[in-house]
Protein backbone atom coordinates (compact mmCIF):
# COMPACT_ATOMS: atom_id res chain seq x y z
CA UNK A 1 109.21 73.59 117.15
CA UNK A 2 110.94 76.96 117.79
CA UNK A 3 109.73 79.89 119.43
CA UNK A 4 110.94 83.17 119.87
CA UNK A 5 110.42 84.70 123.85
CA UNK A 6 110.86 88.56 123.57
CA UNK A 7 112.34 90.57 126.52
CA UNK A 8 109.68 92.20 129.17
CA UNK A 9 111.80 94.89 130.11
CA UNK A 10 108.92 96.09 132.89
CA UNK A 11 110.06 92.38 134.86
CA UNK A 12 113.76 92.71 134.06
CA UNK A 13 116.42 94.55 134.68
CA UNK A 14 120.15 94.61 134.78
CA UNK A 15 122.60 95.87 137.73
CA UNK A 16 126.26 97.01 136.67
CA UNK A 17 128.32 97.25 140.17
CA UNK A 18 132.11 97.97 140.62
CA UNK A 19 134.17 97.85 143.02
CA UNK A 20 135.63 100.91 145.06
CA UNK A 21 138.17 101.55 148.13
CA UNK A 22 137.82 97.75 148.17
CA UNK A 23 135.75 97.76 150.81
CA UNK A 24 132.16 98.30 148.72
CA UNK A 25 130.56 98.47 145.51
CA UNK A 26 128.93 101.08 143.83
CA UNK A 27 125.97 100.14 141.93
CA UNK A 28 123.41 101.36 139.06
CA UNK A 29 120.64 99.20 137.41
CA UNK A 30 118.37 99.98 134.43
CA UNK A 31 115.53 98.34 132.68
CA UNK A 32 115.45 100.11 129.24
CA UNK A 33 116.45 96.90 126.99
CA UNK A 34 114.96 94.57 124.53
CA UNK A 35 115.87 91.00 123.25
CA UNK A 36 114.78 87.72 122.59
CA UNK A 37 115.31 84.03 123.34
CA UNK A 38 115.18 81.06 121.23
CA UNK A 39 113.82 77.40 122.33
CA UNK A 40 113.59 74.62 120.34
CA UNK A 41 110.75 72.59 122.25
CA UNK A 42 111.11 74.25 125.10
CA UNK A 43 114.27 73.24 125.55
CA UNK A 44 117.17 75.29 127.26
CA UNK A 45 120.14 73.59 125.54
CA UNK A 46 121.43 75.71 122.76
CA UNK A 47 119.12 78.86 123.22
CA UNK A 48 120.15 81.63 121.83
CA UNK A 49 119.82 84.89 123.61
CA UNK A 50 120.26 88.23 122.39
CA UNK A 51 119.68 91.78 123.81
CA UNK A 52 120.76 95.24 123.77
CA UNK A 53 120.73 97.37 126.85
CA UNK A 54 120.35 101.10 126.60
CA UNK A 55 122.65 103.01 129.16
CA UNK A 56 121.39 106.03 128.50
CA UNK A 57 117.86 105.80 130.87
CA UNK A 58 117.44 108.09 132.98
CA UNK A 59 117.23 105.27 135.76
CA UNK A 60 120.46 104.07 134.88
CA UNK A 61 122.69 105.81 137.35
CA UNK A 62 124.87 105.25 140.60
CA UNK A 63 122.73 105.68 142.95
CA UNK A 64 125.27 106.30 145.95
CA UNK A 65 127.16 108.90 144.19
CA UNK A 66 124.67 110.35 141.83
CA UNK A 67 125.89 114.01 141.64
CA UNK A 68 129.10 112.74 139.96
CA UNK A 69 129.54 109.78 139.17
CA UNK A 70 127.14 108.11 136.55
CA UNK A 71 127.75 105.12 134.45
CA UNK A 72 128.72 107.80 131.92
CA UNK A 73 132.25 107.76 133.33
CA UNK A 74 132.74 105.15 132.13
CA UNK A 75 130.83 104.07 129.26
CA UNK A 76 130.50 107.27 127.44
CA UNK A 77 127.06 106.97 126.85
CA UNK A 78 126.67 110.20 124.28
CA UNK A 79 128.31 108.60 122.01
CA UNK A 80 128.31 104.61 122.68
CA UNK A 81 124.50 104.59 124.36
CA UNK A 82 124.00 100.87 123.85
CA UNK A 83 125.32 97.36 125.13
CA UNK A 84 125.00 94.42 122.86
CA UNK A 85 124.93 90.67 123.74
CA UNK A 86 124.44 87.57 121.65
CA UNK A 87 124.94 84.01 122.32
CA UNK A 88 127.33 81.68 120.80
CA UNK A 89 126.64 78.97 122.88
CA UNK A 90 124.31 77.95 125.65
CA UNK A 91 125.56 74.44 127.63
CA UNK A 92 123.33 73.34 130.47
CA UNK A 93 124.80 71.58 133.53
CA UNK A 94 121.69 71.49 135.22
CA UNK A 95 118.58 72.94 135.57
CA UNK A 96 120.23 75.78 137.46
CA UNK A 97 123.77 76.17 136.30
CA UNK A 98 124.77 76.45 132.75
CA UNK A 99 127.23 78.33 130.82
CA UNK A 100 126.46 81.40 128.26
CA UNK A 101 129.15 81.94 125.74
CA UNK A 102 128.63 85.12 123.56
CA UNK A 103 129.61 88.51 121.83
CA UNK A 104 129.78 91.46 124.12
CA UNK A 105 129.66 94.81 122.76
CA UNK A 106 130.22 98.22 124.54
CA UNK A 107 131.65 101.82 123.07
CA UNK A 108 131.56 99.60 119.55
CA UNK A 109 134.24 97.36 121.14
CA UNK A 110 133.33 93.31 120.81
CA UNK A 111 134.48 91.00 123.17
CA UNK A 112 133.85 87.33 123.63
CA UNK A 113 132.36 86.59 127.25
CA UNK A 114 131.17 83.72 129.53
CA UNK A 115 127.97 84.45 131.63
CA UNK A 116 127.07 81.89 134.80
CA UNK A 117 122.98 81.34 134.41
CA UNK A 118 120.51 79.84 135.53
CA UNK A 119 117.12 79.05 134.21
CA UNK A 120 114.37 79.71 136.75
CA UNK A 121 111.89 78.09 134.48
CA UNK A 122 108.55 78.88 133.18
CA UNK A 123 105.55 80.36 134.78
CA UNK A 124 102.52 81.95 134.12
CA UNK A 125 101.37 85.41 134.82
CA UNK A 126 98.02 86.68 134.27
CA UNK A 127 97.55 84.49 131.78
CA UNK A 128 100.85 84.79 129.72
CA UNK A 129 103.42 82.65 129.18
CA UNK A 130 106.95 83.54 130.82
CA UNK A 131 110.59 82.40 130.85
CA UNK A 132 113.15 83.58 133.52
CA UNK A 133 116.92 83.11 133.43
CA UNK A 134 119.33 85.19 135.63
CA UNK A 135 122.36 85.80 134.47
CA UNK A 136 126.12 86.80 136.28
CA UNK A 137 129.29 87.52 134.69
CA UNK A 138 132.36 89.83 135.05
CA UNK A 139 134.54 92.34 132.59
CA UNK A 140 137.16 94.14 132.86
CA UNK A 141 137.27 97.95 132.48
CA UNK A 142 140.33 97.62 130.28
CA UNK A 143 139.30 94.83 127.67
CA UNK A 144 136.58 97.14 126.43
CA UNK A 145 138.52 100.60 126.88
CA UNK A 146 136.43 102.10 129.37
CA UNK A 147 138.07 104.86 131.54
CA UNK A 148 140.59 103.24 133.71
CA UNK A 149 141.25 106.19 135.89
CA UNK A 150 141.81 104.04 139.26
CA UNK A 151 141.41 107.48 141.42
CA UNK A 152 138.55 110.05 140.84
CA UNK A 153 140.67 113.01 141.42
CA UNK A 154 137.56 114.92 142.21
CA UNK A 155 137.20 112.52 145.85
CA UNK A 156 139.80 110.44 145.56
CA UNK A 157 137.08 107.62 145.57
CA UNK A 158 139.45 104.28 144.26
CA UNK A 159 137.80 102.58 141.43
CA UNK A 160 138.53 98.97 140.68
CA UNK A 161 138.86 97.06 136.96
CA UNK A 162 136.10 94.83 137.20
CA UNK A 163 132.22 95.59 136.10
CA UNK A 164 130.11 92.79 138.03
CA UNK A 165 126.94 92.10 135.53
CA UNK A 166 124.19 90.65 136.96
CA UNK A 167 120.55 90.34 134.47
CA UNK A 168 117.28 89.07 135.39
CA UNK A 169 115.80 88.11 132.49
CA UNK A 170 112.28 87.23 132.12
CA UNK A 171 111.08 86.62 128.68
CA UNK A 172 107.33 86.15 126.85
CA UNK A 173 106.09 84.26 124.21
């Protein structure tokens, strides 16, 4: 039997960091996203999970220079306000490390991408039914043509390539 988990987005949330003067991260996280997961008897293997994250909350900001510099600079969120993911593939190791294979989209550019996850398992909260996975994974600035300006002229604040995602994902049925 199959059932569809859909996204709380009040117990979830996603943190985009990047590197900068290579000595710390800047980091912004947001919570305004939906998606779903599919299980076939409750069973990890093969799920398919799908959300869209939109960058354009007002929580969705770096916090440590938030007078200037805002995911905007990078994403262009006017005009590209949402990040799309969707399985491919799911392949469980373990219980805690498998592999998520999938489509990434951001500023309408689609890249193929492998997340590390792991699936906390289910729990119950209040009654409901709940899924958690958390989910890691790295791009780079330049496969999805995001402003590659290495030096905000601005501060001269050194940006690096890579985008660390991190996603905890907890999921109702």
């Amino acid at each position: 039997m199959e059932t569809k988990w859909t996204i709380d987005s009040d117990q979830s949330d996603v943190l985009i960091k990047i590197k900068h003067s290579i000595i710390a991260y800047i980091s912004g996280a947001t919570n305004k996203f939906k998606g779903n997961v599919d299980l076939k008897n409750d069973s990890i293997e093969n799920a398919c999970i799908e959300f869209s994250l939109d960058v354009n909350s007002k929580e969705n900001k770096m916090e440590q220079f938030d007078t200037y510099l805002k995911i905007n600079d990078f994403i262009e969120t006017e005009q590209y306000p949402v990040i799309n993911f969707k399985s491919t593939s799911f392949q469980k190791v373990n219980q805690n490390i498998n592999f998520l294979k999938g489509n990434l989209t951001v500023k309408d550019i689609t890249r193929v991408i492998e997340f590390d996850t792991a699936f906390l398992g289910y729990n119950f909260y209040n009654g409901v039914r709940k899924a958690s996975f958390e989910v890691k994974g790295t791009i780079n600035r330049r496969d999805f043509n995001l402003k590659t300006n290495s030096i905000f002229q601005k501060d001269g604040i050194m940006m690096g390539q890579d985008l660390l995602i991190e996603a905890n994902l907890e999921f109702t049925a």
